[in-house]
N, C-alpha and C. Protein backbone atom coordinates (compact mmCIF):
# COMPACT_ATOMS: atom_id res chain seq x y z
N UNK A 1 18.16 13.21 3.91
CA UNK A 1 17.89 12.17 2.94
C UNK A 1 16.43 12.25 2.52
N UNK A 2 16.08 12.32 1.24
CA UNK A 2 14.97 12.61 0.75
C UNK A 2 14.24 10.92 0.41
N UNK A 3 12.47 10.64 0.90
CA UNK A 3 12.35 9.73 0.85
C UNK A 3 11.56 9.46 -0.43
N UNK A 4 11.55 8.48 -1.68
CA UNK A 4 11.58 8.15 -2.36
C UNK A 4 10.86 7.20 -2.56
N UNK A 5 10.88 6.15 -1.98
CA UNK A 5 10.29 5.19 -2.27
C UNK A 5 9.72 4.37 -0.61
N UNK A 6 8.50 3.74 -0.34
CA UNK A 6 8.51 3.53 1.00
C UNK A 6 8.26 2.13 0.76
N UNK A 7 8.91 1.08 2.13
CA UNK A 7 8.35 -0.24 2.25
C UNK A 7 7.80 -0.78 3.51
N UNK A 8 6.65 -1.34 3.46
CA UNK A 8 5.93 -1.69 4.45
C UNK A 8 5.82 -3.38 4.76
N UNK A 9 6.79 -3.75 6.01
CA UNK A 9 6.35 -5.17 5.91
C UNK A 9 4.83 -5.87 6.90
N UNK A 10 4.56 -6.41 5.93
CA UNK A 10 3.30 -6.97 6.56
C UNK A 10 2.05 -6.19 5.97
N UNK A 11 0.89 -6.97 5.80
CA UNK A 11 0.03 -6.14 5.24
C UNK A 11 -1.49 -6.40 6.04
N UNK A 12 -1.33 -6.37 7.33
CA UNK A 12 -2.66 -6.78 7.70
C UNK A 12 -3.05 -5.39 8.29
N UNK A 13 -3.89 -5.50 9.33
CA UNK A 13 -4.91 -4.07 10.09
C UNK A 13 -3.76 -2.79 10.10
N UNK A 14 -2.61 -3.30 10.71
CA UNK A 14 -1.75 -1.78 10.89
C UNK A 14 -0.83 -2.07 9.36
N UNK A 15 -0.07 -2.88 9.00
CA UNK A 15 0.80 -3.10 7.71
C UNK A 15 -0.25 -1.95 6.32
N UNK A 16 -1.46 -2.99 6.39
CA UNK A 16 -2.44 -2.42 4.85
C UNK A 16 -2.85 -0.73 5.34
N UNK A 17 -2.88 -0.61 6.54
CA UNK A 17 -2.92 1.28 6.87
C UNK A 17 -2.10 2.10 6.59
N UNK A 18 -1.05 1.17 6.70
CA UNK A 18 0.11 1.88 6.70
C UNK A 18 0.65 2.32 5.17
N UNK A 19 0.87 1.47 4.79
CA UNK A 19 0.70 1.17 3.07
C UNK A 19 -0.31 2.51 2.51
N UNK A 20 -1.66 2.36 2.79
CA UNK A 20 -2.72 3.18 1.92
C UNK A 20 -2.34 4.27 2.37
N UNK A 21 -1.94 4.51 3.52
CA UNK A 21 -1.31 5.87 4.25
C UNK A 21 -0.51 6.86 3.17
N UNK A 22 0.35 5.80 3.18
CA UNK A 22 1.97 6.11 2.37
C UNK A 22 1.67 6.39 1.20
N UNK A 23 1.05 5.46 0.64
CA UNK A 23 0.88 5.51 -0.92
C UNK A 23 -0.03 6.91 -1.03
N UNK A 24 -1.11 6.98 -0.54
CA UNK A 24 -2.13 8.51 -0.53
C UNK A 24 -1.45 9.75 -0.44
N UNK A 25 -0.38 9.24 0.81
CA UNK A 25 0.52 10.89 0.62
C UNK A 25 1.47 11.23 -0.86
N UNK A 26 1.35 9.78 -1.33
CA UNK A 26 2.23 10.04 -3.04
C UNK A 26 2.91 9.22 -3.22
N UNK A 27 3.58 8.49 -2.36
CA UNK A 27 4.89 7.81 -1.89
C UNK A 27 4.85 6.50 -2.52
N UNK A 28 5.68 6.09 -3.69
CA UNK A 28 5.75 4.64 -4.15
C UNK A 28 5.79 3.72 -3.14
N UNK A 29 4.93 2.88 -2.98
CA UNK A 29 5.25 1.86 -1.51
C UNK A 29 4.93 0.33 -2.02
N UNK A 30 5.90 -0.47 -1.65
CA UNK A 30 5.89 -1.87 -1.52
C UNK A 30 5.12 -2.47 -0.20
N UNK A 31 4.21 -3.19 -0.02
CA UNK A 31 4.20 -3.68 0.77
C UNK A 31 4.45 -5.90 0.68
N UNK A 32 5.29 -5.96 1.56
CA UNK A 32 5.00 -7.16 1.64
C UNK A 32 4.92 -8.05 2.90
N UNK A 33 4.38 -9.49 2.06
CA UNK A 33 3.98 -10.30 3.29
C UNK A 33 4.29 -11.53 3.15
N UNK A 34 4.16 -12.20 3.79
CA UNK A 34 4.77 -13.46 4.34
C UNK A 34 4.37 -14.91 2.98
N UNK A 35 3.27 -14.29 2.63
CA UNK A 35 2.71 -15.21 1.64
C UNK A 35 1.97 -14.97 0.74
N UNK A 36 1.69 -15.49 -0.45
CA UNK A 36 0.59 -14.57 -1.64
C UNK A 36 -0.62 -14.07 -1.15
N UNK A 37 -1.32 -15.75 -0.41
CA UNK A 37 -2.27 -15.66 0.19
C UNK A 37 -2.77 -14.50 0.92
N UNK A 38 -2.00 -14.01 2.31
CA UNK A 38 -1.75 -13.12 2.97
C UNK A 38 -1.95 -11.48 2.06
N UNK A 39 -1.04 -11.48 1.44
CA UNK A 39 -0.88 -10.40 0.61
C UNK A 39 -1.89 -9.84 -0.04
N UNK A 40 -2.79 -10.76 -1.07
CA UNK A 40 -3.74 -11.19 -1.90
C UNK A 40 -4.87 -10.36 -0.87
N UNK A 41 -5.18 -11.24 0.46
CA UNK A 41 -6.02 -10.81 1.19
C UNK A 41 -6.10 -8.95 1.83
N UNK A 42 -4.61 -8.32 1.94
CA UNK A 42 -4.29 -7.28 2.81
C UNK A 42 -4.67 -6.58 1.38
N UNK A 43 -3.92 -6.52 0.18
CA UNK A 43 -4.53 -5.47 -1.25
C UNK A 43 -6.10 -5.79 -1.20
N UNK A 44 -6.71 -6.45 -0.82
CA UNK A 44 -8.05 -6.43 -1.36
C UNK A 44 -8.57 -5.57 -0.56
N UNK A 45 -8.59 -6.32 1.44
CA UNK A 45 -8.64 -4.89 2.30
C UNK A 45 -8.81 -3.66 2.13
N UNK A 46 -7.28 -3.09 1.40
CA UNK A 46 -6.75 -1.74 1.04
C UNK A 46 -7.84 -1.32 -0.38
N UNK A 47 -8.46 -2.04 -0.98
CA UNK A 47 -9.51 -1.51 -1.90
C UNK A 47 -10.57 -1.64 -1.57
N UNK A 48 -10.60 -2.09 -0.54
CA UNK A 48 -12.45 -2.58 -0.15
C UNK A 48 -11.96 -0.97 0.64
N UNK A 49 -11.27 -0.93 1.49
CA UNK A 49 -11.26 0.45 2.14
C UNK A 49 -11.49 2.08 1.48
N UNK A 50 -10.42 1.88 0.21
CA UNK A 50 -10.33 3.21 -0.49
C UNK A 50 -11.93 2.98 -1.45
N UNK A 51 -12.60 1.93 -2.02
CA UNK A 51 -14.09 2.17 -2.32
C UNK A 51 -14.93 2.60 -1.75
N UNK A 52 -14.67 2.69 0.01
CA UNK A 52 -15.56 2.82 0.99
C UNK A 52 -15.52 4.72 0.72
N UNK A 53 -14.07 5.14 0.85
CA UNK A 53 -13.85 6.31 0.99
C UNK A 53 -14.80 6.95 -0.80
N UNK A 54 -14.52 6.43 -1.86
CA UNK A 54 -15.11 6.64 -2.77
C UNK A 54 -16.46 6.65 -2.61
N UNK A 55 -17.19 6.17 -2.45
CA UNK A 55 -18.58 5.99 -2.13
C UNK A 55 -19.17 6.94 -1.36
N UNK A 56 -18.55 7.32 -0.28
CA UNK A 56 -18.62 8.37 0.74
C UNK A 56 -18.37 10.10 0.11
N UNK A 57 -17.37 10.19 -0.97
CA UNK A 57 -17.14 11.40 -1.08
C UNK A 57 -15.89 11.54 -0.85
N UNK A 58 -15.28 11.03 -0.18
CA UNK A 58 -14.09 11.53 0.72
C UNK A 58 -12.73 11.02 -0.16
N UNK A 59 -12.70 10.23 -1.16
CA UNK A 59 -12.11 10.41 -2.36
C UNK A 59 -12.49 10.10 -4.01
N UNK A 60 -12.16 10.53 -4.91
CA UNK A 60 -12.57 10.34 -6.46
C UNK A 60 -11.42 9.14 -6.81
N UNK A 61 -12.81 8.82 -7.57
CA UNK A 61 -12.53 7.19 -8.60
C UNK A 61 -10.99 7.59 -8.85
N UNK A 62 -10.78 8.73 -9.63
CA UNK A 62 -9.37 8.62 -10.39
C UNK A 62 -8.11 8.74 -9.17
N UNK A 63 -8.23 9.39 -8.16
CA UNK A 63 -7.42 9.25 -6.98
C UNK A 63 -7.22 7.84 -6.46
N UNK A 64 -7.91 7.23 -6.20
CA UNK A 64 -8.18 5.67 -6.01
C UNK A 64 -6.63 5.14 -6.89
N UNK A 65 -7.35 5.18 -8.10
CA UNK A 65 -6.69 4.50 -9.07
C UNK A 65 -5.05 5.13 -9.25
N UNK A 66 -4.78 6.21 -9.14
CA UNK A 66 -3.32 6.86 -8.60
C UNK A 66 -2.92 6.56 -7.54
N UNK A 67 -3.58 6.22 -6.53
CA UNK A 67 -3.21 5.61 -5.06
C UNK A 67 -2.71 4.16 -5.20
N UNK A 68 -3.62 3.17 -5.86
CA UNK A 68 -3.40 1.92 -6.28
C UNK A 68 -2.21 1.81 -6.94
N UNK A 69 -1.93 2.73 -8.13
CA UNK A 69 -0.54 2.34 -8.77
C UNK A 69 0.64 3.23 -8.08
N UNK A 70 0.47 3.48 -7.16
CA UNK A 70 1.90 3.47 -6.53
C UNK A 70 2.20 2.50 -5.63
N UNK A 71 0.82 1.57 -5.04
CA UNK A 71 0.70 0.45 -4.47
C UNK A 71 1.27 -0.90 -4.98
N UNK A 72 2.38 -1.12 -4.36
CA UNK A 72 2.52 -2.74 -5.33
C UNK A 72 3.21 -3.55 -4.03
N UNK A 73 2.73 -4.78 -4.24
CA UNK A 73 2.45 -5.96 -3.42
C UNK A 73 3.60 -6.95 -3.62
N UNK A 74 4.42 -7.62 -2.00
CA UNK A 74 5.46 -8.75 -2.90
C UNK A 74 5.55 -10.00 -1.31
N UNK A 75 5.49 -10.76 -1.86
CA UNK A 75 5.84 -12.02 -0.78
C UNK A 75 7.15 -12.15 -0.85
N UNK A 76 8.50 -11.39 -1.07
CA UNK A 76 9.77 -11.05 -0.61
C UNK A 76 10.16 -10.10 -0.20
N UNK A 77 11.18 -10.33 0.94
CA UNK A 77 11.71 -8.97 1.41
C UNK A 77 12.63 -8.20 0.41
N UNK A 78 13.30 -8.98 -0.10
CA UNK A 78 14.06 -8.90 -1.65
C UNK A 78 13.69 -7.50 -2.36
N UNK A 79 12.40 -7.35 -2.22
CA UNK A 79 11.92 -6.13 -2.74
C UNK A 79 12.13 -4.71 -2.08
N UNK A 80 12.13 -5.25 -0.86
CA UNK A 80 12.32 -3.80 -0.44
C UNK A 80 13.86 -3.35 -0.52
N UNK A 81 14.06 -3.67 -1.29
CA UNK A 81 15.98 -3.05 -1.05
C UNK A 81 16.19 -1.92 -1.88
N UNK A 82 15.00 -1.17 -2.42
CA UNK A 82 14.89 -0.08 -2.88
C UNK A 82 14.78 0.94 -2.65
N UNK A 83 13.83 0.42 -1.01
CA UNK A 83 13.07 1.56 -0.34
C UNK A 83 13.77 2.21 0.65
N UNK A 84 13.87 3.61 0.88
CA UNK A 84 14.49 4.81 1.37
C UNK A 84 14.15 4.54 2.74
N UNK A 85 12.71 4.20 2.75
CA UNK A 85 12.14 3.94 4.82
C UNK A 85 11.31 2.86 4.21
N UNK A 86 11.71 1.92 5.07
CA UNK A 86 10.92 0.58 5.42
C UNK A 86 10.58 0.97 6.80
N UNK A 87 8.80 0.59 7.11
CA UNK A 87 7.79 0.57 8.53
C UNK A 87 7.95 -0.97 8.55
């Protein structure tokens, strides 16, 4: 079974790793969480992180921004009923 699309529940220290993980290797990934709030907080994380890597060298602005849009965020599980492997 070929994986396609990935979903990650939860988006905090291991959830938002997991996520930037997934998404960097290419992989459309949902992550969600329990609440906007929550959520809101774990995507910002996941960009304060990949700016860090930008800044450093260790990735380009436009990679970022291809990483980000395979990144998408949901306070339902509802969403993941797409995804091939849910972490």
């Amino acid at each position: 079974m070929a994986i396609k699309q990935v979903g990650v529940v939860g988006c905090g220290l291991m959830g938002g790793g997991i996520a930037q993980v997934t998404a960097q290797a290419g992989y459309p990934t949902t992550v969600v969480e329990a609440s906007q709030e929550l959520l809101d907080r774990g995507l910002a994380a996941i960009r304060r992180n990949l700016d860090g890597l930008v800044e450093k060298g260790r990735l380009e602005a436009g990679q970022r921004e291809a990483l980000l849009g395979r990144l998408r965020g949901s306070a339902t599980l509802e969403d993941l009923r797409e995804a091939d492997l849910v972490i």
